[in-house]
PDB file of N, CA and C in Angstrom:
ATOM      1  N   UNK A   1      19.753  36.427  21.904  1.00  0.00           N
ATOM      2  CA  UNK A   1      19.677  35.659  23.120  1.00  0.00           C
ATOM      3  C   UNK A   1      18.388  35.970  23.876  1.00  0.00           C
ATOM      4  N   UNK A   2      18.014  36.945  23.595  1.00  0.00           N
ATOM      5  CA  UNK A   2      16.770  37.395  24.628  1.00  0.00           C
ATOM      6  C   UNK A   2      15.449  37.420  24.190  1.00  0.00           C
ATOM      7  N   UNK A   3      15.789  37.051  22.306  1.00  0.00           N
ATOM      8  CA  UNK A   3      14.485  36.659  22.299  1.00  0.00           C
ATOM      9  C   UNK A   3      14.375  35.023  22.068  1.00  0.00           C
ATOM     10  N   UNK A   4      15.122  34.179  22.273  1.00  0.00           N
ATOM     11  CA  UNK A   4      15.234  32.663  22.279  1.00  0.00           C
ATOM     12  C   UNK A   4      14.984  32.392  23.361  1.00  0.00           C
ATOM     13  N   UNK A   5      15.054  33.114  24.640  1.00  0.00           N
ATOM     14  CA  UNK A   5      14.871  33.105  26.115  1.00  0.00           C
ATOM     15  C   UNK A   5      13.535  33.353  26.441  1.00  0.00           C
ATOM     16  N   UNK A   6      12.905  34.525  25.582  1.00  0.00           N
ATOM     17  CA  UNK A   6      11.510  35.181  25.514  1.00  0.00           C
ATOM     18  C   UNK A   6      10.732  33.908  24.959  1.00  0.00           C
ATOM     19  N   UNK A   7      11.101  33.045  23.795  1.00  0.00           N
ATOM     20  CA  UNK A   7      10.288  32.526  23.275  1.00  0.00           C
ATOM     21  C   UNK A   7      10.341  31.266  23.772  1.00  0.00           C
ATOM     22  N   UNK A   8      11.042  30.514  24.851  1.00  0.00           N
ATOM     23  CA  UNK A   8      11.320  29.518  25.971  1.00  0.00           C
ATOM     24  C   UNK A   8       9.809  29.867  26.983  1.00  0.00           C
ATOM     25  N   UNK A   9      10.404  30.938  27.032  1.00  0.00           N
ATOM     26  CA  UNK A   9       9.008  31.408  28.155  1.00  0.00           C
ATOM     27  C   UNK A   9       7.743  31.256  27.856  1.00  0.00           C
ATOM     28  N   UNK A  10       7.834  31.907  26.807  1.00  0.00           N
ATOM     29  CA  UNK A  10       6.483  32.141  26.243  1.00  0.00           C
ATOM     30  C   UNK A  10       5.770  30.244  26.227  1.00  0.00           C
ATOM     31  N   UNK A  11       6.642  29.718  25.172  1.00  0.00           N
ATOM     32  CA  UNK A  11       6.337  28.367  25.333  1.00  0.00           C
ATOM     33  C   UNK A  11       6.147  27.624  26.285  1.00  0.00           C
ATOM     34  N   UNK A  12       7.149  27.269  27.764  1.00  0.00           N
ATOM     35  CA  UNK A  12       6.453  26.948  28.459  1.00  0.00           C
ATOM     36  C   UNK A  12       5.439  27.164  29.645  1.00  0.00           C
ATOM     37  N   UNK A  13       5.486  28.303  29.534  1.00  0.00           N
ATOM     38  CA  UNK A  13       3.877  29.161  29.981  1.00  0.00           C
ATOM     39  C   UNK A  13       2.729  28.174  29.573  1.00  0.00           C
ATOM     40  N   UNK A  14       2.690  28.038  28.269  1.00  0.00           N
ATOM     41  CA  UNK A  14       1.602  27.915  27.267  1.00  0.00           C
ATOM     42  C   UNK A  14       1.420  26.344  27.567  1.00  0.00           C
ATOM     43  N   UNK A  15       2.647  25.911  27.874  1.00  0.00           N
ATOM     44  CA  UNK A  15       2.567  24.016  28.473  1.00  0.00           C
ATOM     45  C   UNK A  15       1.801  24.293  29.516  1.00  0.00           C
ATOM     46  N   UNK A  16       2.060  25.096  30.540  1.00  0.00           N
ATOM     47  CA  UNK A  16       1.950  24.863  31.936  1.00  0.00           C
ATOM     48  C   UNK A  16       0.288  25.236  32.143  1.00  0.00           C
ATOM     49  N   UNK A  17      -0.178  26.524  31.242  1.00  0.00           N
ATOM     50  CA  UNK A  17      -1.358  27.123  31.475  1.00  0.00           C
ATOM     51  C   UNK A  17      -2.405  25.837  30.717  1.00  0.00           C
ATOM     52  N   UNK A  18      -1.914  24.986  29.634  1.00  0.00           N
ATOM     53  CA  UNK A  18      -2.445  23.983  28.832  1.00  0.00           C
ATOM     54  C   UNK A  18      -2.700  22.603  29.934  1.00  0.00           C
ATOM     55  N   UNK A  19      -1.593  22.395  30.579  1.00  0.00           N
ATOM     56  CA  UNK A  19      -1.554  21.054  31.743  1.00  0.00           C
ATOM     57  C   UNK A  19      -2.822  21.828  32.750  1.00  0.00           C
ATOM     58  N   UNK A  20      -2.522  22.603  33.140  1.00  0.00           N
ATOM     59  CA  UNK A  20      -3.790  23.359  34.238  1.00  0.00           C
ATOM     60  C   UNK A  20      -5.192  23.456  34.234  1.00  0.00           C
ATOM     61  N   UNK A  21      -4.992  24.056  32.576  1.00  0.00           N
ATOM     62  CA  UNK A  21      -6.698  24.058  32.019  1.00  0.00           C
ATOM     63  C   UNK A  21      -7.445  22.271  31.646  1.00  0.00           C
ATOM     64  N   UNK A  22      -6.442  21.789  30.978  1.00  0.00           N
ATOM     65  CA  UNK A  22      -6.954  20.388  31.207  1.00  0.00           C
ATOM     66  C   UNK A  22      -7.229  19.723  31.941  1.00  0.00           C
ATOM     67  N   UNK A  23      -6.108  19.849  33.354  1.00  0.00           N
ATOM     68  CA  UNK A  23      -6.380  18.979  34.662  1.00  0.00           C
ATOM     69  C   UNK A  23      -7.548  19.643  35.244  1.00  0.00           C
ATOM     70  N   UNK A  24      -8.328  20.292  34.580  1.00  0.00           N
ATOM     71  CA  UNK A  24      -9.271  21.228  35.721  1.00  0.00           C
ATOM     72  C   UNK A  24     -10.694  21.152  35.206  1.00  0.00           C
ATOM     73  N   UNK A  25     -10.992  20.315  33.407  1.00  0.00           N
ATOM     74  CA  UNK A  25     -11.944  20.376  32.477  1.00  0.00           C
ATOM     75  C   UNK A  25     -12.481  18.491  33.292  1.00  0.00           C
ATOM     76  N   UNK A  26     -13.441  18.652  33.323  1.00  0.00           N
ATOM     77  CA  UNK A  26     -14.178  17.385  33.924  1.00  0.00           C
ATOM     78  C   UNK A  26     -14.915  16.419  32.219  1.00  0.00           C
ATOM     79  N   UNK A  27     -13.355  15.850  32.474  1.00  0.00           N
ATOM     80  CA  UNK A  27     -13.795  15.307  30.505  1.00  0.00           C
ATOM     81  C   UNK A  27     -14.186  14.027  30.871  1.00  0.00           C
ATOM     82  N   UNK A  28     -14.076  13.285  31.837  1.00  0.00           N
ATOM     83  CA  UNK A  28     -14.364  11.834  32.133  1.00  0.00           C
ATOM     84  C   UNK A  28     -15.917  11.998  33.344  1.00  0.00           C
ATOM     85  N   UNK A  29     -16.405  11.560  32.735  1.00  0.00           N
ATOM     86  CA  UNK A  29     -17.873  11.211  33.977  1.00  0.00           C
ATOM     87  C   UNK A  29     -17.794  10.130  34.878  1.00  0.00           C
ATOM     88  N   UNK A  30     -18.127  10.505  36.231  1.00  0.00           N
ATOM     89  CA  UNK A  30     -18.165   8.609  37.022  1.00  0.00           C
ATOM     90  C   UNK A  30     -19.270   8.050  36.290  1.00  0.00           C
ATOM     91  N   UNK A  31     -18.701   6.898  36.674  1.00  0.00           N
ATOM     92  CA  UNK A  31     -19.183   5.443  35.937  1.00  0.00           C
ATOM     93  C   UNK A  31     -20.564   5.506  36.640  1.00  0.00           C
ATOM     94  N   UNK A  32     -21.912   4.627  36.136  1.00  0.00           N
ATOM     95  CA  UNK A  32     -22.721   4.516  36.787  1.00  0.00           C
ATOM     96  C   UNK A  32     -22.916   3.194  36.877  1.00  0.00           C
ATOM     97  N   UNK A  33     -22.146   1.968  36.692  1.00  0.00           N
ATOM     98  CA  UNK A  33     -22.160   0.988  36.699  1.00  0.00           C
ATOM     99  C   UNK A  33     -21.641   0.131  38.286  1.00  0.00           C
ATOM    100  N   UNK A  34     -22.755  -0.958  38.445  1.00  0.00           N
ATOM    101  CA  UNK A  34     -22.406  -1.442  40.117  1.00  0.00           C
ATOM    102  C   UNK A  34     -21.108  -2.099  39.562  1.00  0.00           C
ATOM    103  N   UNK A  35     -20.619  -2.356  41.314  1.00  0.00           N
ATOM    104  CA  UNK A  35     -19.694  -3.593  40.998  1.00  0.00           C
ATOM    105  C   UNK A  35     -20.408  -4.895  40.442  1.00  0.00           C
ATOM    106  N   UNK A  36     -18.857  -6.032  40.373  1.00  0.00           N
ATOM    107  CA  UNK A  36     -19.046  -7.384  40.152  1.00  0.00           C
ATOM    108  C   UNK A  36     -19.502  -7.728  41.286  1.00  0.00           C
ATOM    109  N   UNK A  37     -20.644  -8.879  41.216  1.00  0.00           N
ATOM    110  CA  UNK A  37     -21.009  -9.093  42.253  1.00  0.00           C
ATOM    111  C   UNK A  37     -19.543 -10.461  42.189  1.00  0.00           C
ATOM    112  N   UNK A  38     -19.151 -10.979  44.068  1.00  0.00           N
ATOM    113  CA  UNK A  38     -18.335 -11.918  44.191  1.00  0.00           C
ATOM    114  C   UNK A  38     -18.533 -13.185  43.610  1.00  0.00           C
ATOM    115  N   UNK A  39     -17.515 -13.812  43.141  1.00  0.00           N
ATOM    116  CA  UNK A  39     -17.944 -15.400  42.691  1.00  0.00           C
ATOM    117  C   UNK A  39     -17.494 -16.019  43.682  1.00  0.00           C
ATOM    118  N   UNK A  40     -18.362 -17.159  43.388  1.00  0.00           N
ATOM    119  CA  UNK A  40     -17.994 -18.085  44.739  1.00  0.00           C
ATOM    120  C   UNK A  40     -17.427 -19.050  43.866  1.00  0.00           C
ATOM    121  N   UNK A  41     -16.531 -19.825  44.118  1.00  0.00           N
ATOM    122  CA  UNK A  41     -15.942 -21.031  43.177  1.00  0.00           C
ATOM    123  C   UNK A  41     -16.068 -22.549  43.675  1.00  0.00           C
ATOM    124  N   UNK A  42     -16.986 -23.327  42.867  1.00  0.00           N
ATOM    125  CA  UNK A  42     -17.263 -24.515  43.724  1.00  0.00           C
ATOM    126  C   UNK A  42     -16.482 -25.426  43.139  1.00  0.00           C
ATOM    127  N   UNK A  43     -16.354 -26.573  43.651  1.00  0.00           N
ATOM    128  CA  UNK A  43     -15.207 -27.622  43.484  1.00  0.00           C
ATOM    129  C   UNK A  43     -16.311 -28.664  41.669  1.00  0.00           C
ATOM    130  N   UNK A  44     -15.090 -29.323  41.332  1.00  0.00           N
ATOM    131  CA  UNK A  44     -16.130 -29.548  39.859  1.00  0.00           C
ATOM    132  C   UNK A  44     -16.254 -31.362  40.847  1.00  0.00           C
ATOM    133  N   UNK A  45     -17.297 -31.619  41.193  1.00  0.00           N
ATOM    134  CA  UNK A  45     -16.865 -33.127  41.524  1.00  0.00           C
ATOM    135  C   UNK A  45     -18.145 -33.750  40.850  1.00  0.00           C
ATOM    136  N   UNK A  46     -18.808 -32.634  40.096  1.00  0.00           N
ATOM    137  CA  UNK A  46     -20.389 -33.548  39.697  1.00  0.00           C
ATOM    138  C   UNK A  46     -18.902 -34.205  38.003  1.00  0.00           C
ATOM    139  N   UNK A  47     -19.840 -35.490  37.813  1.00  0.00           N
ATOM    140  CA  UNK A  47     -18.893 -36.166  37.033  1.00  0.00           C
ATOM    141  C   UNK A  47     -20.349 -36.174  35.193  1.00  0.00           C
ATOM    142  N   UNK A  48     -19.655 -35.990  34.380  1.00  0.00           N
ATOM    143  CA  UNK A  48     -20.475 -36.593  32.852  1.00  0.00           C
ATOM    144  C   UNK A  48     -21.371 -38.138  33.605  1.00  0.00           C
ATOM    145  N   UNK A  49     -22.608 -37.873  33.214  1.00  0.00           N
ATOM    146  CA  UNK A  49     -23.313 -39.074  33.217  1.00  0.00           C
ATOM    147  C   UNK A  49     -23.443 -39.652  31.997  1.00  0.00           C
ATOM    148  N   UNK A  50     -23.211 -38.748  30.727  1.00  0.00           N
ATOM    149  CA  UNK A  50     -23.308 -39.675  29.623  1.00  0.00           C
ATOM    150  C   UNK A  50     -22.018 -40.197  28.653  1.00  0.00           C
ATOM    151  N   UNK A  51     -21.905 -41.320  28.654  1.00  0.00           N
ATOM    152  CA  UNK A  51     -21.022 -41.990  28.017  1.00  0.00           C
ATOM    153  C   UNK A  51     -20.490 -41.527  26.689  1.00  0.00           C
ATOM    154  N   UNK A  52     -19.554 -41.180  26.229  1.00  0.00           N
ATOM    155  CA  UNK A  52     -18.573 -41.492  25.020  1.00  0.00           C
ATOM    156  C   UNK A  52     -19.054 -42.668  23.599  1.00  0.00           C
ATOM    157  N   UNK A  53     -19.197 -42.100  22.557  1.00  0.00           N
ATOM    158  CA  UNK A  53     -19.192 -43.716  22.009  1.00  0.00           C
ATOM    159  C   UNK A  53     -17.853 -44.519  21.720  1.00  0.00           C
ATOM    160  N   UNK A  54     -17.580 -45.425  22.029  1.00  0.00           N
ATOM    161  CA  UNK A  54     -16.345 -46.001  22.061  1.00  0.00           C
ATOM    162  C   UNK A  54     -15.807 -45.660  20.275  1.00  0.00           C
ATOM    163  N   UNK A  55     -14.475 -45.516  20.488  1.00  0.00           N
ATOM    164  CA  UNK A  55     -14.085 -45.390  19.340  1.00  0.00           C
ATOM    165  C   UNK A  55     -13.512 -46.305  18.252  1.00  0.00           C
ATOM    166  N   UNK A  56     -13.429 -47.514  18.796  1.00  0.00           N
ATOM    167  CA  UNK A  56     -13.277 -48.476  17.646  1.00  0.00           C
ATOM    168  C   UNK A  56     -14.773 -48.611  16.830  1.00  0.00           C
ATOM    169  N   UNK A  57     -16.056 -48.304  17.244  1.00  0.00           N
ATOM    170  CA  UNK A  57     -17.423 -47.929  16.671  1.00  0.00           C
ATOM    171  C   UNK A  57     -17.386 -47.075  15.788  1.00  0.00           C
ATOM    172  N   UNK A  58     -17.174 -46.158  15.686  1.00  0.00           N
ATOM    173  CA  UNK A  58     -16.481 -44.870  14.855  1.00  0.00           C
ATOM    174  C   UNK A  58     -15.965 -45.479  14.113  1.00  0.00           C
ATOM    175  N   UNK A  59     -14.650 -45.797  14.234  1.00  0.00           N
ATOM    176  CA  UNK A  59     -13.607 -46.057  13.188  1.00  0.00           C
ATOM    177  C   UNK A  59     -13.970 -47.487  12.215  1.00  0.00           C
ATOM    178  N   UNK A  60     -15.195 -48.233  12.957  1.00  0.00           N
ATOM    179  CA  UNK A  60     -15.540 -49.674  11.695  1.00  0.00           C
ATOM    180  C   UNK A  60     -16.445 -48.920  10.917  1.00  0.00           C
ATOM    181  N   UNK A  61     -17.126 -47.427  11.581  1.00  0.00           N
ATOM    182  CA  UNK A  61     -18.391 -47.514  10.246  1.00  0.00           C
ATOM    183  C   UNK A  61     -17.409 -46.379   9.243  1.00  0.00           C
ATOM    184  N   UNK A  62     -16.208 -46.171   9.724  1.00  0.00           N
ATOM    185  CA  UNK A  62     -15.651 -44.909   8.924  1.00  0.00           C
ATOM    186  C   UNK A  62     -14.653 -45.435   8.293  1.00  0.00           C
ATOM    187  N   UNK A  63     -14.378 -47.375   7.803  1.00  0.00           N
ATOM    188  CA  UNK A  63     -13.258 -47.483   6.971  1.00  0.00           C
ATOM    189  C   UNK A  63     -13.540 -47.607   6.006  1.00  0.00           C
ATOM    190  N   UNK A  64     -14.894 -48.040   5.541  1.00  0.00           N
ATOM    191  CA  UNK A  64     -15.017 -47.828   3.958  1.00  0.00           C
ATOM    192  C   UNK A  64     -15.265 -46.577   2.921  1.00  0.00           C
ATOM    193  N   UNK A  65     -14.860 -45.272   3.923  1.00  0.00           N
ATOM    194  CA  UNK A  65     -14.541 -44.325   3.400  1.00  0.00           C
ATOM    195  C   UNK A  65     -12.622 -43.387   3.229  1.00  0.00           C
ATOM    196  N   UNK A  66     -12.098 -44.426   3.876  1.00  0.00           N
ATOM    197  CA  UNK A  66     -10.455 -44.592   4.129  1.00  0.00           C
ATOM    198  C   UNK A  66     -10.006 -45.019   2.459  1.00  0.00           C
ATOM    199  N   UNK A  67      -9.568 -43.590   1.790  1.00  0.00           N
ATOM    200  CA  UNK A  67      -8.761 -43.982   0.552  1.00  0.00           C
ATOM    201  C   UNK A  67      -7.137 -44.371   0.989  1.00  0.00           C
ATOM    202  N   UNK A  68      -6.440 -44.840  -0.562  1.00  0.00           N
ATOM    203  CA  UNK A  68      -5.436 -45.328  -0.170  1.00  0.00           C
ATOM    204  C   UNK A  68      -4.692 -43.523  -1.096  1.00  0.00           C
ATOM    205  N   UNK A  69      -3.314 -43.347  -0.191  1.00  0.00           N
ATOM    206  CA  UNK A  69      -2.542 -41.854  -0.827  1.00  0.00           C
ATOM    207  C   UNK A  69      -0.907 -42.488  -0.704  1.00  0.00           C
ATOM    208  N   UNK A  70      -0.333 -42.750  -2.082  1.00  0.00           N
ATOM    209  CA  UNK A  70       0.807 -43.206  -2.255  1.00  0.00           C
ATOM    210  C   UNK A  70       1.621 -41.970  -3.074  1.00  0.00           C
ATOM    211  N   UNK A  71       2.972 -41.794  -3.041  1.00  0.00           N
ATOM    212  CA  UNK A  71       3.922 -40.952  -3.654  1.00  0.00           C
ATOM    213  C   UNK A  71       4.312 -41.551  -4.583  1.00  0.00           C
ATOM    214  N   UNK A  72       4.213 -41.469  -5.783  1.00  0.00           N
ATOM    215  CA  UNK A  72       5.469 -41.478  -6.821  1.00  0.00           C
ATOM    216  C   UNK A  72       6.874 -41.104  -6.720  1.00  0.00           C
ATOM    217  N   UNK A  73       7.178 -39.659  -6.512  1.00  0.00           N
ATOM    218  CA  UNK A  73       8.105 -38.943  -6.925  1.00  0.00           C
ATOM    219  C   UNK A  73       8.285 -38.153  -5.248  1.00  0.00           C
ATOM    220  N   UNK A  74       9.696 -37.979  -5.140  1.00  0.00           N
ATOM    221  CA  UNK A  74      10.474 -37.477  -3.943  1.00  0.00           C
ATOM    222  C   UNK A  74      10.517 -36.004  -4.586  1.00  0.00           C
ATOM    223  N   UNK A  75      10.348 -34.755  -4.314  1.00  0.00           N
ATOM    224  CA  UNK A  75      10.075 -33.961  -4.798  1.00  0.00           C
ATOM    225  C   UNK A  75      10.993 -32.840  -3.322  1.00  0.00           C
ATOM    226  N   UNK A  76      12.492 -32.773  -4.058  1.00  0.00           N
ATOM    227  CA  UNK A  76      13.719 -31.716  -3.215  1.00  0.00           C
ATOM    228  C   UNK A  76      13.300 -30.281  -3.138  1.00  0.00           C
ATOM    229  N   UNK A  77      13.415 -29.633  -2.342  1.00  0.00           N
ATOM    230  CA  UNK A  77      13.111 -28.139  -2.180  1.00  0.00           C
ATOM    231  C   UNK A  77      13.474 -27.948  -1.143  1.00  0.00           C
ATOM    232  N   UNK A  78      14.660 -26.516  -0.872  1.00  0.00           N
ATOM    233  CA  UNK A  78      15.067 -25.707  -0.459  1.00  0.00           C
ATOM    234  C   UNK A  78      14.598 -25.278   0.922  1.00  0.00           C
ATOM    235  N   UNK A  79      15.419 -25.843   2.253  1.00  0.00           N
ATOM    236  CA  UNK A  79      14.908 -25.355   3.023  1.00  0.00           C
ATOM    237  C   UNK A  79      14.607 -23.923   3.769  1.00  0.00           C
ATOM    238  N   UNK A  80      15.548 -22.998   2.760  1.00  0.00           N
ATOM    239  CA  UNK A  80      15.449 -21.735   3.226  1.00  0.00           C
ATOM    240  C   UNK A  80      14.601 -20.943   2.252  1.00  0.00           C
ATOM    241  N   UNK A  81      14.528 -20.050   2.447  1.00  0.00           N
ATOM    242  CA  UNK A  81      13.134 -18.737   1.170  1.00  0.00           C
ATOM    243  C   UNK A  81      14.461 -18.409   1.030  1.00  0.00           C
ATOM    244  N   UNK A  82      15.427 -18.205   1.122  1.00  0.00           N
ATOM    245  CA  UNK A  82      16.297 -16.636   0.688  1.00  0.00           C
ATOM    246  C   UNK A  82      17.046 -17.378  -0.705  1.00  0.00           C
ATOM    247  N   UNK A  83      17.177 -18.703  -0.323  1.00  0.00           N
ATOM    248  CA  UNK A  83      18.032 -19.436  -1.959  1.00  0.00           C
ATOM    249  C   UNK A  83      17.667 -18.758  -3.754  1.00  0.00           C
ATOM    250  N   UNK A  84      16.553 -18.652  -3.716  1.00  0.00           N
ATOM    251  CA  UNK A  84      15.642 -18.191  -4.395  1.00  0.00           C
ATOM    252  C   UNK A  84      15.679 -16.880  -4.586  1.00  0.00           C
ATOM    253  N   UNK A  85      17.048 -15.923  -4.099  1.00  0.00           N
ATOM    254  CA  UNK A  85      16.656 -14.870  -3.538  1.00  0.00           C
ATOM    255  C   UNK A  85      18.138 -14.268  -4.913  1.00  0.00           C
ATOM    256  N   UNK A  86      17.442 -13.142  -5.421  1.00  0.00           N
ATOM    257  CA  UNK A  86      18.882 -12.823  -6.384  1.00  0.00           C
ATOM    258  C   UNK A  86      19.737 -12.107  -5.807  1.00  0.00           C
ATOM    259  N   UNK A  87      19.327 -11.517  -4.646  1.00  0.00           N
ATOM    260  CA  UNK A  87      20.492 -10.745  -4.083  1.00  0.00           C
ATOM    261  C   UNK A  87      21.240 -11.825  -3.111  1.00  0.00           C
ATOM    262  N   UNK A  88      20.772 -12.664  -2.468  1.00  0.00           N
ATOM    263  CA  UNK A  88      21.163 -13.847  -1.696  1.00  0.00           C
ATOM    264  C   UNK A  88      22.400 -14.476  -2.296  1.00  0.00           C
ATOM    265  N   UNK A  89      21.769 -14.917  -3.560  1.00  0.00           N
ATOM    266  CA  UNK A  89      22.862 -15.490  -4.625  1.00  0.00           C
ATOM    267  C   UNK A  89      23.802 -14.562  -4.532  1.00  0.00           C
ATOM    268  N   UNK A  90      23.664 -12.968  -5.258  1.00  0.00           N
ATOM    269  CA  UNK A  90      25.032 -12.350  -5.206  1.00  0.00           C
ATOM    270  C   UNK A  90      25.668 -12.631  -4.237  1.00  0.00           C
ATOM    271  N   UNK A  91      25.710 -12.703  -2.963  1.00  0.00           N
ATOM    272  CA  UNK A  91      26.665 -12.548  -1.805  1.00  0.00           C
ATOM    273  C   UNK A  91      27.254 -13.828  -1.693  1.00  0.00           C
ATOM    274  N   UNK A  92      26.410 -14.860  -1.731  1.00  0.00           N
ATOM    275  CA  UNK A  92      26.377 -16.049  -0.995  1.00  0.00           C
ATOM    276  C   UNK A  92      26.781 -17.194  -1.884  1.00  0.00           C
ATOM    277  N   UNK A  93      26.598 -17.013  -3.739  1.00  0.00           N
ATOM    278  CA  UNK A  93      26.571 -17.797  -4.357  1.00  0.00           C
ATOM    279  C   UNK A  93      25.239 -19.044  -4.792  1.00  0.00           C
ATOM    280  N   UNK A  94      24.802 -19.629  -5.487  1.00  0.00           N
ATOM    281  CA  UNK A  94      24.085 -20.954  -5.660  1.00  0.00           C
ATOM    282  C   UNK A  94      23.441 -21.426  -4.480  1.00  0.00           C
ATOM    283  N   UNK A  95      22.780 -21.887  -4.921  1.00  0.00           N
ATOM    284  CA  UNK A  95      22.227 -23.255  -3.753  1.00  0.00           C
ATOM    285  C   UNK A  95      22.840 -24.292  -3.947  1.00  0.00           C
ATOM    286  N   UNK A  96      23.117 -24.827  -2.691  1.00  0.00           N
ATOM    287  CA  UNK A  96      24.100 -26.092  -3.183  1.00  0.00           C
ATOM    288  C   UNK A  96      22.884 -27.638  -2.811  1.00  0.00           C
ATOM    289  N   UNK A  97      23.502 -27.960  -4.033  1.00  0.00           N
ATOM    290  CA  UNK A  97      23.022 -29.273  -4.211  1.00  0.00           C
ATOM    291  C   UNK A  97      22.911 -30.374  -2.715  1.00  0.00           C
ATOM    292  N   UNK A  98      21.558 -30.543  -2.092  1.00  0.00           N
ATOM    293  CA  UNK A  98      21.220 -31.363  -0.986  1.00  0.00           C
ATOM    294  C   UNK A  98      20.810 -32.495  -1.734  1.00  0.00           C
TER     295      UNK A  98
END
C-alpha cells in the first residue's frame, strides 16, 4: 500500500513539476504581423456593360455537331451493392427477380 501511494506521488509531482516547467518555457513568439486593415463594403450597383451572346447563336452553329445516341437493350441491375454480396446471400437469400 505504501509503495502504490509512494508511486501516485511520485507521479503526480512529475505532472505538476512538467505543467509548471512548460507553462513557464516561452515556446510561442509574438507575432510580428500588423492587423487587417478594415474593409469597407460597397453596394454592387455598377451593372456588366458587355452583352451575352444570345444563345440560340450558339446552339445553330453547334447542331451540326449534335450526334444521334439510341438504346438497343434495357440492361436490369441491382439496386443495392450488397446483392452481390456472398455473405448477404447467406442471411438474406438471392436477389429477387425485379
Amino acid at each position: 500500500m505504501k509503495h502504490t501511494l509512494l508511486a501516485c506521488l511520485l507521479f503526480l509531482s512529475g505532472v505538476v513539476a512538467g505543467l509548471v516547467l512548460t507553462g513557464r518555457l516561452q515556446v510561442t513568439e509574438e507575432s510580428s504581423a500588423r492587423p487587417a486593415p478594415e474593409t469597407v463594403q460597397r453596394s454592387a450597383t455598377a451593372v456588366a456593360s458587355v452583352s451575352l451572346p444570345d444563345f440560340s447563336d450558339v446552339a445553330a452553329a453547334r447542331i451540326p455537331s449534335v450526334i444521334n445516341i439510341s438504346s438497343q437493350t434495357v440492361e436490369r441491375r441491382s439496386t443495392s451493392p450488397f446483392f452481390n454480396d456472398p455473405f448477404f446471400n447467406y442471411f438474406f437469400g438471392n436477389e429477387p427477380n425485379l
